[in-house]
Each structure stands twice: as structure tokens, then as C-alpha cells.
Protein backbone atom coordinates (compact mmCIF):
# COMPACT_ATOMS: atom_id res chain seq x y z
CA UNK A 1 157.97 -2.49 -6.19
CA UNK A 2 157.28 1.06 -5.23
CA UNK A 3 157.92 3.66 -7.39
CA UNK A 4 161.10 5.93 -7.60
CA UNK A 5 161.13 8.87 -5.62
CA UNK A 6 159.60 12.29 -7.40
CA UNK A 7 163.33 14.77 -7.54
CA UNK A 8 163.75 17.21 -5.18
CA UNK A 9 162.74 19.87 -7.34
CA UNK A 10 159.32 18.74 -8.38
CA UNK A 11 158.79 17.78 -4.73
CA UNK A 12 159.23 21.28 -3.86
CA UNK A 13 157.06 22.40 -6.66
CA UNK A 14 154.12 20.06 -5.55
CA UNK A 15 153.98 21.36 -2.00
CA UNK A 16 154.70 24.64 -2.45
CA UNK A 17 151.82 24.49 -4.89
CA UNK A 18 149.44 22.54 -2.17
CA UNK A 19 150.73 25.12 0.04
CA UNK A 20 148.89 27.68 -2.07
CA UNK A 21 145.99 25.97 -2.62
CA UNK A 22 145.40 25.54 0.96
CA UNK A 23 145.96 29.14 1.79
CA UNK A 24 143.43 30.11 -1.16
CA UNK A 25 141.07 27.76 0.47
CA UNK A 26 141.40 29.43 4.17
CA UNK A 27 141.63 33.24 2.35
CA UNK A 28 138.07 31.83 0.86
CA UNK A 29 136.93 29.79 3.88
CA UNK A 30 137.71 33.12 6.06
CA UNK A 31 135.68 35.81 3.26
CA UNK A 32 132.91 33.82 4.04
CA UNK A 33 132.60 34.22 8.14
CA UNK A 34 130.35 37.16 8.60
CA UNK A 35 131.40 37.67 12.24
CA UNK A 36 135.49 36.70 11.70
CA UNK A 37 136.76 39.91 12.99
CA UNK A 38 135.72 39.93 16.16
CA UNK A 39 137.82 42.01 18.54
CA UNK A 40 139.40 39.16 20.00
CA UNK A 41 138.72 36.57 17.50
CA UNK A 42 141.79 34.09 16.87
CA UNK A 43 142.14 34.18 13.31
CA UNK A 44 144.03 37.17 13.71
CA UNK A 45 145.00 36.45 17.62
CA UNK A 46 148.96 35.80 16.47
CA UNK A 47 149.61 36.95 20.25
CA UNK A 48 148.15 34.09 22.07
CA UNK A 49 149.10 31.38 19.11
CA UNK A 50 152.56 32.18 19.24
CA UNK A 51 152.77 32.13 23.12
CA UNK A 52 151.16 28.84 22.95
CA UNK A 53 152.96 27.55 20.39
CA UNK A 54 155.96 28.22 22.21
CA UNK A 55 155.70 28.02 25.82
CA UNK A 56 155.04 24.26 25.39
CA UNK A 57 158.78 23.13 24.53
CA UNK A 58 159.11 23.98 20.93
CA UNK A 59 161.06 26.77 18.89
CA UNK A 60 164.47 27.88 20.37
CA UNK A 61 163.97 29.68 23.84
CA UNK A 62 165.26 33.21 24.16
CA UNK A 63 166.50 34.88 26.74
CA UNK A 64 163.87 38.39 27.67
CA UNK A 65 167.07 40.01 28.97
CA UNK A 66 168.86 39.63 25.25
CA UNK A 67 165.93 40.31 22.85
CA UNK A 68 166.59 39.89 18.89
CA UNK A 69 168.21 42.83 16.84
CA UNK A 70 167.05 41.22 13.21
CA UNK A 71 164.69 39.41 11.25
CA UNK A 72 164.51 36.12 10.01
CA UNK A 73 163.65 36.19 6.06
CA UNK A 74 159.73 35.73 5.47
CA UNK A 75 158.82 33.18 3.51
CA UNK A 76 155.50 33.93 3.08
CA UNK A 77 154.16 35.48 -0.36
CA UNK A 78 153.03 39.12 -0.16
CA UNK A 79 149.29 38.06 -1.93
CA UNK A 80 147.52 41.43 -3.93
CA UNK A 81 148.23 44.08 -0.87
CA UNK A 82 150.37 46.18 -3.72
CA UNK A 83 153.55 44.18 -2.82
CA UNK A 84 153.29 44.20 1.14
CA UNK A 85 152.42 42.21 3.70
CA UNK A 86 151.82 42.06 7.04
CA UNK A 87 154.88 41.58 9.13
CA UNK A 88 156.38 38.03 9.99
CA UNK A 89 156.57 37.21 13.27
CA UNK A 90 157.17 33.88 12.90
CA UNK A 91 160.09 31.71 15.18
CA UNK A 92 163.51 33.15 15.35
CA UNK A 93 166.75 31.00 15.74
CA UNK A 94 168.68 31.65 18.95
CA UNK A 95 171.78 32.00 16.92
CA UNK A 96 170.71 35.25 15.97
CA UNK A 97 168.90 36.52 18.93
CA UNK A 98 171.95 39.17 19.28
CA UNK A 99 170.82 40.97 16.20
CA UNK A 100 166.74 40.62 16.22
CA UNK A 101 165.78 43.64 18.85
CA UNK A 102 165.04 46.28 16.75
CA UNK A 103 161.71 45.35 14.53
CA UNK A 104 160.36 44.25 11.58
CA UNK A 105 162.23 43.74 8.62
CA UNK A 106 160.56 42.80 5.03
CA UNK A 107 162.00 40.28 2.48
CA UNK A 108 162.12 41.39 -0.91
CA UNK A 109 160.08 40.89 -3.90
CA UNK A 110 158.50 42.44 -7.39
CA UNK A 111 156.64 45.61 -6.47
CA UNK A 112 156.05 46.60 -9.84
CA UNK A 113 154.29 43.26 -10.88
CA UNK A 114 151.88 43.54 -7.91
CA UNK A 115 151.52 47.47 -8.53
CA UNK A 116 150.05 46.20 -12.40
CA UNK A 117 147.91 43.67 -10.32
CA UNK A 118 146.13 45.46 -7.76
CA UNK A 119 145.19 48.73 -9.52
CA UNK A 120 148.51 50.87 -10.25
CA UNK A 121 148.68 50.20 -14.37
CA UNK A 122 144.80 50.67 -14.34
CA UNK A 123 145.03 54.07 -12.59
CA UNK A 124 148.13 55.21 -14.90
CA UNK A 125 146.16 53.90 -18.11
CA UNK A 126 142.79 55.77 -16.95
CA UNK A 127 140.40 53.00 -16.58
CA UNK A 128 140.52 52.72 -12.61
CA UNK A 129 137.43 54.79 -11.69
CA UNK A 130 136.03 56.04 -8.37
CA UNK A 131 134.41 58.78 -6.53
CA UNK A 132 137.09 60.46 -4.39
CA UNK A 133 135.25 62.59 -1.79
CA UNK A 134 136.95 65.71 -0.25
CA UNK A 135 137.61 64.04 2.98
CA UNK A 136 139.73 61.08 0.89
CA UNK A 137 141.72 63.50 -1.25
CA UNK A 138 145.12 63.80 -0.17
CA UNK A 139 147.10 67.23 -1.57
CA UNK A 140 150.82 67.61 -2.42
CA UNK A 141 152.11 70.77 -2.68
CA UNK A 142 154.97 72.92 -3.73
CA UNK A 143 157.69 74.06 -1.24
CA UNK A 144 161.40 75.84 -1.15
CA UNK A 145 162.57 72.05 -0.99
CA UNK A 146 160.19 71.03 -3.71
CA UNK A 147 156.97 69.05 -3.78
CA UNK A 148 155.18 68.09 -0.12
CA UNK A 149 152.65 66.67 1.45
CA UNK A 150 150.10 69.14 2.04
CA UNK A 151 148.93 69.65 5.73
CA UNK A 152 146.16 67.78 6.87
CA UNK A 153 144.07 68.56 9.99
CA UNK A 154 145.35 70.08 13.20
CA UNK A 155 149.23 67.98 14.43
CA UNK A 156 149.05 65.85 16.74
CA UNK A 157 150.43 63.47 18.83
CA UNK A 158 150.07 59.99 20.82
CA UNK A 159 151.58 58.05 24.06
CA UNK A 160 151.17 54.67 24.40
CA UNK A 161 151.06 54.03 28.66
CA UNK A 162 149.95 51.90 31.37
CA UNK A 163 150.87 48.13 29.71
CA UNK A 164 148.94 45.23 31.93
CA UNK A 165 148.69 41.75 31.75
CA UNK A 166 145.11 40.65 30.73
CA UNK A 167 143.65 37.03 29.98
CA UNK A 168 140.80 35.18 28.08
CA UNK A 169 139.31 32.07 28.20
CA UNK A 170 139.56 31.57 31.96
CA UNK A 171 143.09 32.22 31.86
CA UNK A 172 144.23 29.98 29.09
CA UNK A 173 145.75 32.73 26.97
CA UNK A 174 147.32 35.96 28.27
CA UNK A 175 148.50 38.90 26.50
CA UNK A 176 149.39 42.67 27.33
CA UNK A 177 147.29 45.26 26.83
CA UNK A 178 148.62 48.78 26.82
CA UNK A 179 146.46 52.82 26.74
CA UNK A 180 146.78 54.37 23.98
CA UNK A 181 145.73 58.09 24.24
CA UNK A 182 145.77 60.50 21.37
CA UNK A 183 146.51 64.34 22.26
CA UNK A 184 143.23 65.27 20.38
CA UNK A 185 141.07 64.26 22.98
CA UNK A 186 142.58 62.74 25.57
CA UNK A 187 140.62 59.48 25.62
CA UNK A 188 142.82 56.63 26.08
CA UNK A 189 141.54 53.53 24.17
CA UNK A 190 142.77 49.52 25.06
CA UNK A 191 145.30 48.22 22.74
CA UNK A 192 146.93 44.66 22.19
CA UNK A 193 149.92 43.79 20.31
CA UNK A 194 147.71 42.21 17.54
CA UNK A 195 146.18 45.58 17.22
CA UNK A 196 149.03 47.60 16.11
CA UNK A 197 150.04 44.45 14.10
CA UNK A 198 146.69 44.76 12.16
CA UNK A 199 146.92 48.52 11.55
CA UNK A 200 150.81 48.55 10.23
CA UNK A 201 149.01 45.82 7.84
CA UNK A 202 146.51 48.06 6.43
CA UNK A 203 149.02 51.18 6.21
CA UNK A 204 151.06 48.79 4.33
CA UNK A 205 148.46 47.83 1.86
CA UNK A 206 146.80 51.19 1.65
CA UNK A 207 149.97 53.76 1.02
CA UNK A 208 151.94 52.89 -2.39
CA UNK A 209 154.70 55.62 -1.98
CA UNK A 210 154.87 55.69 1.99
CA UNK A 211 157.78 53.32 3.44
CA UNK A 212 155.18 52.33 6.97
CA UNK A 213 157.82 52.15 9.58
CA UNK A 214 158.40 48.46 11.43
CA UNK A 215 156.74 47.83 14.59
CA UNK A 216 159.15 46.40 17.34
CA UNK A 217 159.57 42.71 16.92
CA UNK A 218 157.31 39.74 18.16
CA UNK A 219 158.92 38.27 21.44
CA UNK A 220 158.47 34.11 21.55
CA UNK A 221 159.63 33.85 25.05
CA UNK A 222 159.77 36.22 28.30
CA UNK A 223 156.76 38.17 27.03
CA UNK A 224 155.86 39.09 30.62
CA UNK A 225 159.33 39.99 31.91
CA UNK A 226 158.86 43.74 33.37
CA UNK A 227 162.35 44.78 30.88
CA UNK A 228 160.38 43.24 27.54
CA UNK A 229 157.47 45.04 28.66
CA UNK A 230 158.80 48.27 29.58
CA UNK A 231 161.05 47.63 25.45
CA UNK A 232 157.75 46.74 23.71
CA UNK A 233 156.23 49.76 25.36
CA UNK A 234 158.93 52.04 24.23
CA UNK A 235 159.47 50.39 20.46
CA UNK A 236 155.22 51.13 19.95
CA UNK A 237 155.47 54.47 21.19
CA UNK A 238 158.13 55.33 19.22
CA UNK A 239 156.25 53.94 15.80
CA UNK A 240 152.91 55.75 16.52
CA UNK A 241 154.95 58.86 17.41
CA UNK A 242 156.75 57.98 14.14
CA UNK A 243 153.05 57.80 12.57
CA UNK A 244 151.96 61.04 14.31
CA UNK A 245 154.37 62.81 12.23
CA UNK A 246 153.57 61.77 8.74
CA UNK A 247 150.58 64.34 7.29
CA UNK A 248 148.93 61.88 5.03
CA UNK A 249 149.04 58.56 7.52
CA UNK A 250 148.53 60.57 10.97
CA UNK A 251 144.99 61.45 8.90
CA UNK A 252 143.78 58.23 7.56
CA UNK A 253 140.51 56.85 9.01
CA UNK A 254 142.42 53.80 9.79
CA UNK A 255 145.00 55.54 11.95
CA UNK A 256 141.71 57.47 13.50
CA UNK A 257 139.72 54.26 13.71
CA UNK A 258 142.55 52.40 15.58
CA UNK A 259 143.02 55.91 17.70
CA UNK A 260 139.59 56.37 19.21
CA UNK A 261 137.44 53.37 18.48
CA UNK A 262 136.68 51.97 22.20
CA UNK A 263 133.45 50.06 21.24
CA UNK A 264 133.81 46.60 20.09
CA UNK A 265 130.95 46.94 17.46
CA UNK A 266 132.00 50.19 16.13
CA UNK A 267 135.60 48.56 15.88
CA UNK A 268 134.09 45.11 13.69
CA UNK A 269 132.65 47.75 11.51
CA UNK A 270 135.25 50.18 10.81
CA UNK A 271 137.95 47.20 10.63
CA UNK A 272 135.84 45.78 8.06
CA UNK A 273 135.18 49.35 6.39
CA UNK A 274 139.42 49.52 6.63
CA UNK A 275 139.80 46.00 4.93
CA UNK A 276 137.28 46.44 2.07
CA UNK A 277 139.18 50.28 1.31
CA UNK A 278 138.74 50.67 -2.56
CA UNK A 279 141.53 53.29 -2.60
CA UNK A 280 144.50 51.08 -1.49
CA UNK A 281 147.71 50.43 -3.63
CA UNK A 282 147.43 51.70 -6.44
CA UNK A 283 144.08 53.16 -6.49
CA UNK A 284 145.16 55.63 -3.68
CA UNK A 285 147.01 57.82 -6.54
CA UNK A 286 143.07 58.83 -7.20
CA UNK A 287 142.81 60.54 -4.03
CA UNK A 288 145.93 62.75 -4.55
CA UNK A 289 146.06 66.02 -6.38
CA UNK A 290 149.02 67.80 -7.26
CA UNK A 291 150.70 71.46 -8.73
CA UNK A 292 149.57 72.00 -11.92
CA UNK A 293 152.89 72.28 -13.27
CA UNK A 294 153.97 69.51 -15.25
CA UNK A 295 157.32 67.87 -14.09
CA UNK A 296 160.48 67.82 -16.49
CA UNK A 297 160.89 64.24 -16.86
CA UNK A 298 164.88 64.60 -16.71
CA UNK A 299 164.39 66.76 -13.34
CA UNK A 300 162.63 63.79 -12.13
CA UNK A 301 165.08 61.16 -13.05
CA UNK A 302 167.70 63.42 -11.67
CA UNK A 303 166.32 63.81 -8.41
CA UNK A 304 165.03 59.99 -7.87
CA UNK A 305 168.43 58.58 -9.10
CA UNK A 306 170.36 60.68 -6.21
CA UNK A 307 167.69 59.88 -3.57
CA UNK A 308 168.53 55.86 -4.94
CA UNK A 309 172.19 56.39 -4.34
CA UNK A 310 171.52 58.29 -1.09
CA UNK A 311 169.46 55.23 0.14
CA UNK A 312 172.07 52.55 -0.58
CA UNK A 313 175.00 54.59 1.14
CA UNK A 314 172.34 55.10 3.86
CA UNK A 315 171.59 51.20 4.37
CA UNK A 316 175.35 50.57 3.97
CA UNK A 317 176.55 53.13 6.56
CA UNK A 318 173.26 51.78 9.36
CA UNK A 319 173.76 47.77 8.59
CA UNK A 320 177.91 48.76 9.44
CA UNK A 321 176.69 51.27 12.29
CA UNK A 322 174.45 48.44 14.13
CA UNK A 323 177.18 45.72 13.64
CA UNK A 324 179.61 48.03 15.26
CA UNK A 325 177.46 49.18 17.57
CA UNK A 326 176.42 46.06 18.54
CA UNK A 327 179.76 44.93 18.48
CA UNK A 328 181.14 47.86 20.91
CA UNK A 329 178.16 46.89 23.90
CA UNK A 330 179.55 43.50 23.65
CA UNK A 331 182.97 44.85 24.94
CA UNK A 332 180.94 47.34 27.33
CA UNK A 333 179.63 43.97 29.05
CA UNK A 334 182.67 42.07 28.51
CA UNK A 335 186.58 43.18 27.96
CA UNK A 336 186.04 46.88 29.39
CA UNK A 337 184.25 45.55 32.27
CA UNK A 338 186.74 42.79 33.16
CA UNK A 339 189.67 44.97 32.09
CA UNK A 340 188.99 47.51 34.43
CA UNK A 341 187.94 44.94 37.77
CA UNK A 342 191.29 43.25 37.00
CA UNK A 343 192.67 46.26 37.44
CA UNK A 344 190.70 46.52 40.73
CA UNK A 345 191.80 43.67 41.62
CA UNK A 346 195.19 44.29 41.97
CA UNK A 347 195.34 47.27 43.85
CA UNK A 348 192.98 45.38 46.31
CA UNK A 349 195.72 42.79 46.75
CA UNK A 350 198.22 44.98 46.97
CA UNK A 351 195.66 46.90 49.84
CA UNK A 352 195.44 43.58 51.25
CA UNK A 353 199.09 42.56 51.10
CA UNK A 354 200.00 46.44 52.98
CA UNK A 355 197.91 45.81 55.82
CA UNK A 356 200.03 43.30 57.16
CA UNK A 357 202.21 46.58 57.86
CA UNK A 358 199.91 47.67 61.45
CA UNK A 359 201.86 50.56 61.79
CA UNK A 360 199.80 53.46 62.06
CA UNK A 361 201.57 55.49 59.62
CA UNK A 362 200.91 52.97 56.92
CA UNK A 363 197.08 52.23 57.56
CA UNK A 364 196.29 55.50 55.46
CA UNK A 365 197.79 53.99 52.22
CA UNK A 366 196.88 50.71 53.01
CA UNK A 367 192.98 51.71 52.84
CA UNK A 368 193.31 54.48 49.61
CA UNK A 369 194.41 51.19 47.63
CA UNK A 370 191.39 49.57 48.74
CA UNK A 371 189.19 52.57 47.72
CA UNK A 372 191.33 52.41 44.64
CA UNK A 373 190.81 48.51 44.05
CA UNK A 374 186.73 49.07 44.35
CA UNK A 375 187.01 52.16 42.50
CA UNK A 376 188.07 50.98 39.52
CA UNK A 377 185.39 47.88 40.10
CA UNK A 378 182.65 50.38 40.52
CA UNK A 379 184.00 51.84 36.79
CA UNK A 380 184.05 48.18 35.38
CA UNK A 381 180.33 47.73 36.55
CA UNK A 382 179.96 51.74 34.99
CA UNK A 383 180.92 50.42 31.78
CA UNK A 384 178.82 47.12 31.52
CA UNK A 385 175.20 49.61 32.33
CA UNK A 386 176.42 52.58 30.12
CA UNK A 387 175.00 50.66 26.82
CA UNK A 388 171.80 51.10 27.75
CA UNK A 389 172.01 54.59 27.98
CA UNK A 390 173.62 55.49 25.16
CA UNK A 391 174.55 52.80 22.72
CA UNK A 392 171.58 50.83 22.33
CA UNK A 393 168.82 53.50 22.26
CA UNK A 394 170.95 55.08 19.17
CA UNK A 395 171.22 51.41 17.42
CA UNK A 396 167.17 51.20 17.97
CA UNK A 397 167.16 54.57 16.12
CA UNK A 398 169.10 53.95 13.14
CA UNK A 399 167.42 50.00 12.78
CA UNK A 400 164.28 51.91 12.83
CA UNK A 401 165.16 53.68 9.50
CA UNK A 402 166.74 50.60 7.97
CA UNK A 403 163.32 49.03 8.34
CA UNK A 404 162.46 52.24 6.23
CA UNK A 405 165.37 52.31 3.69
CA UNK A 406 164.39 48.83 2.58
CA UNK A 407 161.30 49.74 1.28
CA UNK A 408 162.43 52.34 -0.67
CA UNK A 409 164.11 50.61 -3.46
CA UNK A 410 161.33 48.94 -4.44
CA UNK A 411 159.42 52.24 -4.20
CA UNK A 412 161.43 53.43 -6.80
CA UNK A 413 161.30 50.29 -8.92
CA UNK A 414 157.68 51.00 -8.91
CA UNK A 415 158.74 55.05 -10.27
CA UNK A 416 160.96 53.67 -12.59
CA UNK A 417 157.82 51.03 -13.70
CA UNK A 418 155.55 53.79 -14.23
CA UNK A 419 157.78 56.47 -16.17
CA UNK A 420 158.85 53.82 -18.72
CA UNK A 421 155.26 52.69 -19.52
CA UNK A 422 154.50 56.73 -19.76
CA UNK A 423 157.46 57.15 -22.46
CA UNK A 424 156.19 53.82 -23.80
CA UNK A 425 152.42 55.67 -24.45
CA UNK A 426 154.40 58.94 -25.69
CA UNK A 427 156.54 56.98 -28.75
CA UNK A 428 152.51 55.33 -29.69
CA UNK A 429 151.29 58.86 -29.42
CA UNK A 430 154.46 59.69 -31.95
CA UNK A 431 153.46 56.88 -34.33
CA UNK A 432 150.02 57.33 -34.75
CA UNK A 433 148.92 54.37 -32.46
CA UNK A 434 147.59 56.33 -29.44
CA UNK A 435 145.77 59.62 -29.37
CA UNK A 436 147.57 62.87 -28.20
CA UNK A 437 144.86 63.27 -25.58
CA UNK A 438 145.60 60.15 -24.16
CA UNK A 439 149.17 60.40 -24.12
CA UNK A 440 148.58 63.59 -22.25
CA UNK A 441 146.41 62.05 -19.79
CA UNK A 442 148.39 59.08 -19.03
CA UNK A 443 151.49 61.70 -18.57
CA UNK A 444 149.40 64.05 -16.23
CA UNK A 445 148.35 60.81 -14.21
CA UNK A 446 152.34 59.61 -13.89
CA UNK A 447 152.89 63.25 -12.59
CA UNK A 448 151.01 62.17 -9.93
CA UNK A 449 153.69 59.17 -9.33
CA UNK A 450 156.00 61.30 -9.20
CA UNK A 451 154.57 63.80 -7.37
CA UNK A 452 154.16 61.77 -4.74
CA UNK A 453 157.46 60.11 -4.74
CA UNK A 454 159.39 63.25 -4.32
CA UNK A 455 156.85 64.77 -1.53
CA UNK A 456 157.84 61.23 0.25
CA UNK A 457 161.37 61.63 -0.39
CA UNK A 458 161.27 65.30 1.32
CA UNK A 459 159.24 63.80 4.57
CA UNK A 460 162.09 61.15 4.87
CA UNK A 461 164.59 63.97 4.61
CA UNK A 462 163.25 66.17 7.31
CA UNK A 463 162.59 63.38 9.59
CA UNK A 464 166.11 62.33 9.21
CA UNK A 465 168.10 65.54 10.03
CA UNK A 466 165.37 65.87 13.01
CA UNK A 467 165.80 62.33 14.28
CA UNK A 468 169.78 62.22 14.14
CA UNK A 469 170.39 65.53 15.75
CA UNK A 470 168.01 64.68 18.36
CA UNK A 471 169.90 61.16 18.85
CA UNK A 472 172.94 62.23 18.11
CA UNK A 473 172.58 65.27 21.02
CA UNK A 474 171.34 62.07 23.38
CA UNK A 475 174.19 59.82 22.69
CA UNK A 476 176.67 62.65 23.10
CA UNK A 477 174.68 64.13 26.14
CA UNK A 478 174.96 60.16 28.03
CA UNK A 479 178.72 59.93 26.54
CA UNK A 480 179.78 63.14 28.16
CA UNK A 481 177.36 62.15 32.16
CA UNK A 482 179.36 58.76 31.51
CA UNK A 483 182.53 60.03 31.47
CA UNK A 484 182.22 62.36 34.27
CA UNK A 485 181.38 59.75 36.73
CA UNK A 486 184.33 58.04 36.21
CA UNK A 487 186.26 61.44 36.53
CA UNK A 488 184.42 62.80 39.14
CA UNK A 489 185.24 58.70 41.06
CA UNK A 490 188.91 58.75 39.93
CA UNK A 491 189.29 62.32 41.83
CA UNK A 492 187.61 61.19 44.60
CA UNK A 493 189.88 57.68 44.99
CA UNK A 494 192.75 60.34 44.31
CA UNK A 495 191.93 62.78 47.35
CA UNK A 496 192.09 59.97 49.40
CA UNK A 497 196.08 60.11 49.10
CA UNK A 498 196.11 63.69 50.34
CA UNK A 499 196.67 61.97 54.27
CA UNK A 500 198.25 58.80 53.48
């Protein structure tokens, strides 16, 4: 007789733990292959796998035309990169293709336990040590707003151009490869998909107070189409312009390796130099100095706990925003349209019904109904393009920073981590169980934190009133051009009374 069968629960258990196993196995299996980041090598081709995969009957097919506006939740665990992890871009249901356009979105998960892990409670307790050279060191600085990111090298900025379809392996796999040409010295360099994937990855791990920004999604289907082409062009030119902006990430080597490296054996060695980077999570509080003014611990509090609140009304307000958004190009494409053509319609059978009447007198009438019929068709079709003006590039806008708000409460989890175990050293110091130098050191070191956490706090805040003027000014700009063509049309359909 066979035995029983194991519950569900320890079934789980028992793959989920054979599913570990096997990924330490390939994480091993891959540290040992001297040459396994090849330019194009496969192990991190996700491009060509996932057209593959794909294109030969399975997942859900999706239409190019309606690309996703949200994420499925990843799955996959975020390993020692400081609680991140490169973005999934695995299959998405066709249920929720309406909602997936707008990029990458992370699943949640214990920041703080990861930040003890990979270097944060070794920095705050002193015994992380390195060498930070001048080049690494990374200043915040005092400002009328408060603490900033110091400036860092001359601004600059970046367009991403030219996107062409490109092919390995005699053909076998295809992907699109796009310029990317920094304003520094004009020298555009070839970029892939995979490419930007890999860098948001190692901004990710590397920058333990910086929310990276999501790339624009993975598509599974209609990768080629000339629209999802011309999208994908526009979502990574709008994240390295994003990128640009920031002083500390604009100036990484990373960012400047994946800028300018054009040679494929300079680009193995600096995306190995980028991958072994000893000042990543929390290690990369070494490279940044600070005022010498100690913070007031209750200023701190004060000013984190309003930025917390800020971010959940924030989230709340853009998850509503894109739903009604959403929502309101639905009806653009739909009701409005069809409302107004039935309207169309019936003045054109009413046109059609008056020209039995031959009379001359009555031919004037009969053909301003006409015009009025197809006028108020033209307006329909108005309606069913105007989302694309105005509607949707505002929703990509304010998805953009919702992929940025999520990371931030587990930012401040990681604050809130680090002041308690600084009050936790200051009541030892009290009893007798830690010396006062220590204590002071430890405190001086979760400055830092907190430093940092504020200077990232003001970035997000001047980005923000920049971005939503300048979107805001669009949307109204394309509101205002929308409604004057159907004006300036309902005049002219009007003047053609003037003889009838």
C-alpha cells in the first residue's frame, strides 16, 4: 500500500526548500564561470528567454496595442542585495493587462533584517571597515530646506534614440537595441533591454536610502510592434532622464560604466568591478560624510514621521488617480465616442430623410445636417485619440512615482531600525555596559542614517513639485488644444446654416 500523502503544508515547505537549494546551487555553479558575463551571454539574456518562452504558445498573449499598467507580485526572494532585487519580469495574466503599462513594481519584504545582513548593523556598530577614496565619498550638505545631497560633477543629461531590431545566433533570437548618448560627450553607446535591466539591479543593491525608479515593464508579446517600440523607447528615456537628475546616482561608476563603455572587454570588466562593489547596502553609509552638527533626535523623528504620512496619502491619492484615470480613457474609447457618433447618426438620417425634398430651396439644409451628422462623428473619433495626449502620458507620470513611494516605507523601517538600536547603545552607555566613546560613535555613525534619509526626502520633494507642474501644465495645455477643436468644428458645422 502506498503511503499517505505528505499535507499540503509540508509539501509546500519541501519544495520551496528544494527550490532554494537549487538556486544556491546555480548562484554557486554561476560564481564559478570565469567568462559568465559576457556581453551577450544568456544567463542574464531575460530578453531572448522570455520571447522564446512565449512566442511558442505558452503564457497568456497580450495585445502590443493595450500594454500592462501593473505588476504581478514577485515571488522571488530578494537574496543579500540589502533588501532589493532585480525587477520581475516574469508572465503577466491577461486579466490584468489594462493596469500593467507603467513599470516595475516591487513586492514587499523585511528591509531591516537584510540591512543587519549585508553590512548596515556592522557599519552602525563600527566594525565594517574600508578605505573610502575621494572619488567614492559622497557629501550631504546643509541647505534653506535642510540637509542635501551635495553636487557632484558637472549636470548632465541623456537621450535614449534610434531603437533597431538586431539578432544572434543566425537569427534565432532577436531583440532591440536602442543609442544611448550622454550630453557629456556625445558618444552614443548600443544598449539592450537587458542592459538597463542589469544596471537598475546594481543601483538597487548599491544605494540603501535612494528609492531607484522602475524601468518600463517587460513586454511578453508584440515586442516588435512600431507603438511598443516607440513606448519602451519613451518609458527608458524617461528613467535615465529620471537618473540624470539624482546627484549621487547620475555619478556612480556604474551609471558612467553603463553610459560610455562601448568595448565589450572593458564592459566584462567594469560589470564585474560593479558586481563585486564592497560599498553596496549598507556599507555605502562609509562613503558619505555629513554637517558636523549633530541632529536632535526628536527633529528627526518629527520630520521622518510627516514625510511617512506624506507618502501614504501620496500612494493613496496616485493608486485612486490611475484607477480613475484609467477608468476615464476607457469612456474616451467607449461611451463618449459612441455617444457622440449616435448623435451623428441622427442628424445624418434626418440629412438623408430631407433630401427626398429636391427642391432647391431645401438642398442647403439638407447638406448642413450632413456636415452636422459627420461633425459630431469626427468629435466621437476626437474623443477616442485624445487619451493619448493627455490622459495616459499623466497616468505614466504619477505610476512612475508610485514605483518610488513603495520603496519608501521600507526606507524608513530601515531609519526607524537604526535609531532604536542607537537609543538601545545610549541606555548601555547609561548603565555602565558600553563606553561613552562608543555610544558617541555609534550616534555620530546613525547621523549619517539620517543624514541621508532627509537629503533623500528633499530630492523626492523637488522632483515632485518639478514633475507635476510640468505634467500638470501638459495635461492642461492638451485639455485646452482638445477642446478647441471641437469648438473651432462645432462653429464651422454652425456657419454652414448661415445660407440654408
Amino acid at each position: 500500500m502506498p503511503p499517505p500523502p505528505l499535507p499540503s503544508t509540508y509539501v509546500g515547505d519541501t519544495e520551496e526548500r528544494g527550490d532554494q537549494g537549487r538556486r544556491q546551487e546555480s548562484d554557486a555553479a554561476q560564481g564559478q564561470q570565469g567568462d559568465g558575463d559576457d556581453w551577450d551571454d544568456d544567463d542574464w539574456d531575460d530578453d531572448d528567454d522570455v520571447d522564446s518562452q512565449y512566442s511558442s504558445g505558452g503564457g497568456a498573449a497580450m495585445s502590443p496595442t493595450s500594454p500592462p499598467y501593473a505588476r504581478s507580485q514577485d515571488t522571488r526572494p530578494a537574496g543579500g542585495n540589502f533588501g532589493l532585487h532585480l525587477a520581475n519580469r516574469d508572465q503577466r495574466s491577461a486579466s490584468s493587462a489594462e493596469q500593467q503599462k507603467f513599470g516595475t513594481m516591487k513586492r514587499s519584504f523585511n528591509r531591516f533584517s537584510t540591512f543587519v545582513k549585508s553590512g548596515g548593523e556592522a557599519y552602525l556598530l563600527g566594525t565594517a571597515k574600508a578605505v573610502v577614496s575621494d572619488a567614492d565619498k559622497v557629501a550631504v550638505v546643509d541647505s534653506e530646506d535642510g540637509p542635501v545631497w551635495g553636487t557632484h560633477g558637472q549636470p548632465f543629461t541623456c537621450s535614449v534614440t534610434s531603437p533597431k531590431k538586431e539578432a544572434k545566433f543566425h537569427g534565432i533570437k532577436s531583440f532591440i537595441a536602442y543609442q544611448v548618448t550622454p550630453s557629456f560627450n556625445m558618444t552614443p553607446v548600443t544598449r539592450r533591454y537587458k542592459h538597463f535591466d542589469w544596471l537598475h539591479g546594481r543601483l538597487e543593491d548599491k544605494f540603501a536610502m535612494i528609492p531607484v525608479p522602475p524601468l518600463p515593464d517587460k513586454q511578453v508579446t508584440g515586442r516588435y510592434e512600431e507603438e511598443f517600440i516607440e513606448k519602451r523607447m519613451a518609458g527608458l528615456q524617461g528613467w535615465v532622464s529620471r537618473i540624470c537628475r539624482h546627484p549621487v546616482v547620475a555619478n556612480s561608476d556604474v551609471y558612467n560604466h553603463f553610459l560610455t563603455c562601448a568595448d565589450e572587454k572593458r564592459w566584462k570588466q567594469g560589470k564585474r568591478k560593479a558586481e563585486k562593489d564592497e560599498f553596496v547596502g549598507g556599507s555605502f553609509f562609509l562613503t558619505i560624510t555629513t554637517p558636523e552638527q549633530p541632529l536632535q533626535v526628536k527633529f528627526v523623528q518629527d520630520q521622518v514621521e510627516a514625510f511617512s504620512k506624506f507618502v501614504k496619502t501620496m500612494d493613496d491619492g496616485v493608486r485612486d488617480g490611475v484607477q480613475v484615470m484609467l477608468e476615464s480613457c476607457k469612456k474616451h474609447r467607449g461611451p463618449y465616442k459612441r455617444e457622440y457618433q449616435k448623435n451623428g447618426h441622427v442628424f445624418q438620417e434626418l440629412g438623408n430623410a430631407f433630401s427626398l425634398d429636391t427642391r432647391p430651396s431645401a438642398m442647403h439644409l439638407t447638406e448642413a445636417m450632413k456636415h452636422t451628422g459627420k461633425t459630431y462623428d469626427e468629435i466621437g473619433q476626437l474623443f477616442a485619440q485624445q487619451p493619448r495626449a493627455d490622459l495616459e502620458p499623466f497616468i505614466e507620470e504619477i505610476h512612475e512615482y508610485k514605483g518610488i513611494l513603495s520603496n519608501f516605507p521600507e526606507i524608513i523601517e530601515v531609519h526607524k531600525g537604526a535609531l532604536k538600536r542607537v537609543k538601545d547603545c545610549q541606555k548601555k552607555e547609561g548603565a555602565g555596559k558600553l563606553q561613552e566613546s562608543e555610544a558617541v560613535a555609534i550616534s555620530a555613525r546613525g547621523d549619517v542614517i539620517s543624514y541621508a534619509l532627509l537629503a533623500e526626502i528633499n530630492h523626492f520633494q523637488q522632483e515632485r513639485v518639478t514633475d507635476f507642474k510640468l505634467s500638470t501644465q501638459k495635461y492642461l495645455r492638451e485639455q485646452i488644444a482638445f477642446y478647441q477643436r471641437i469648438v473651432q468644428k462645432l462653429e464651422g458645422t454652425l456657419s454652414q446654416y448661415d445660407d440654408a
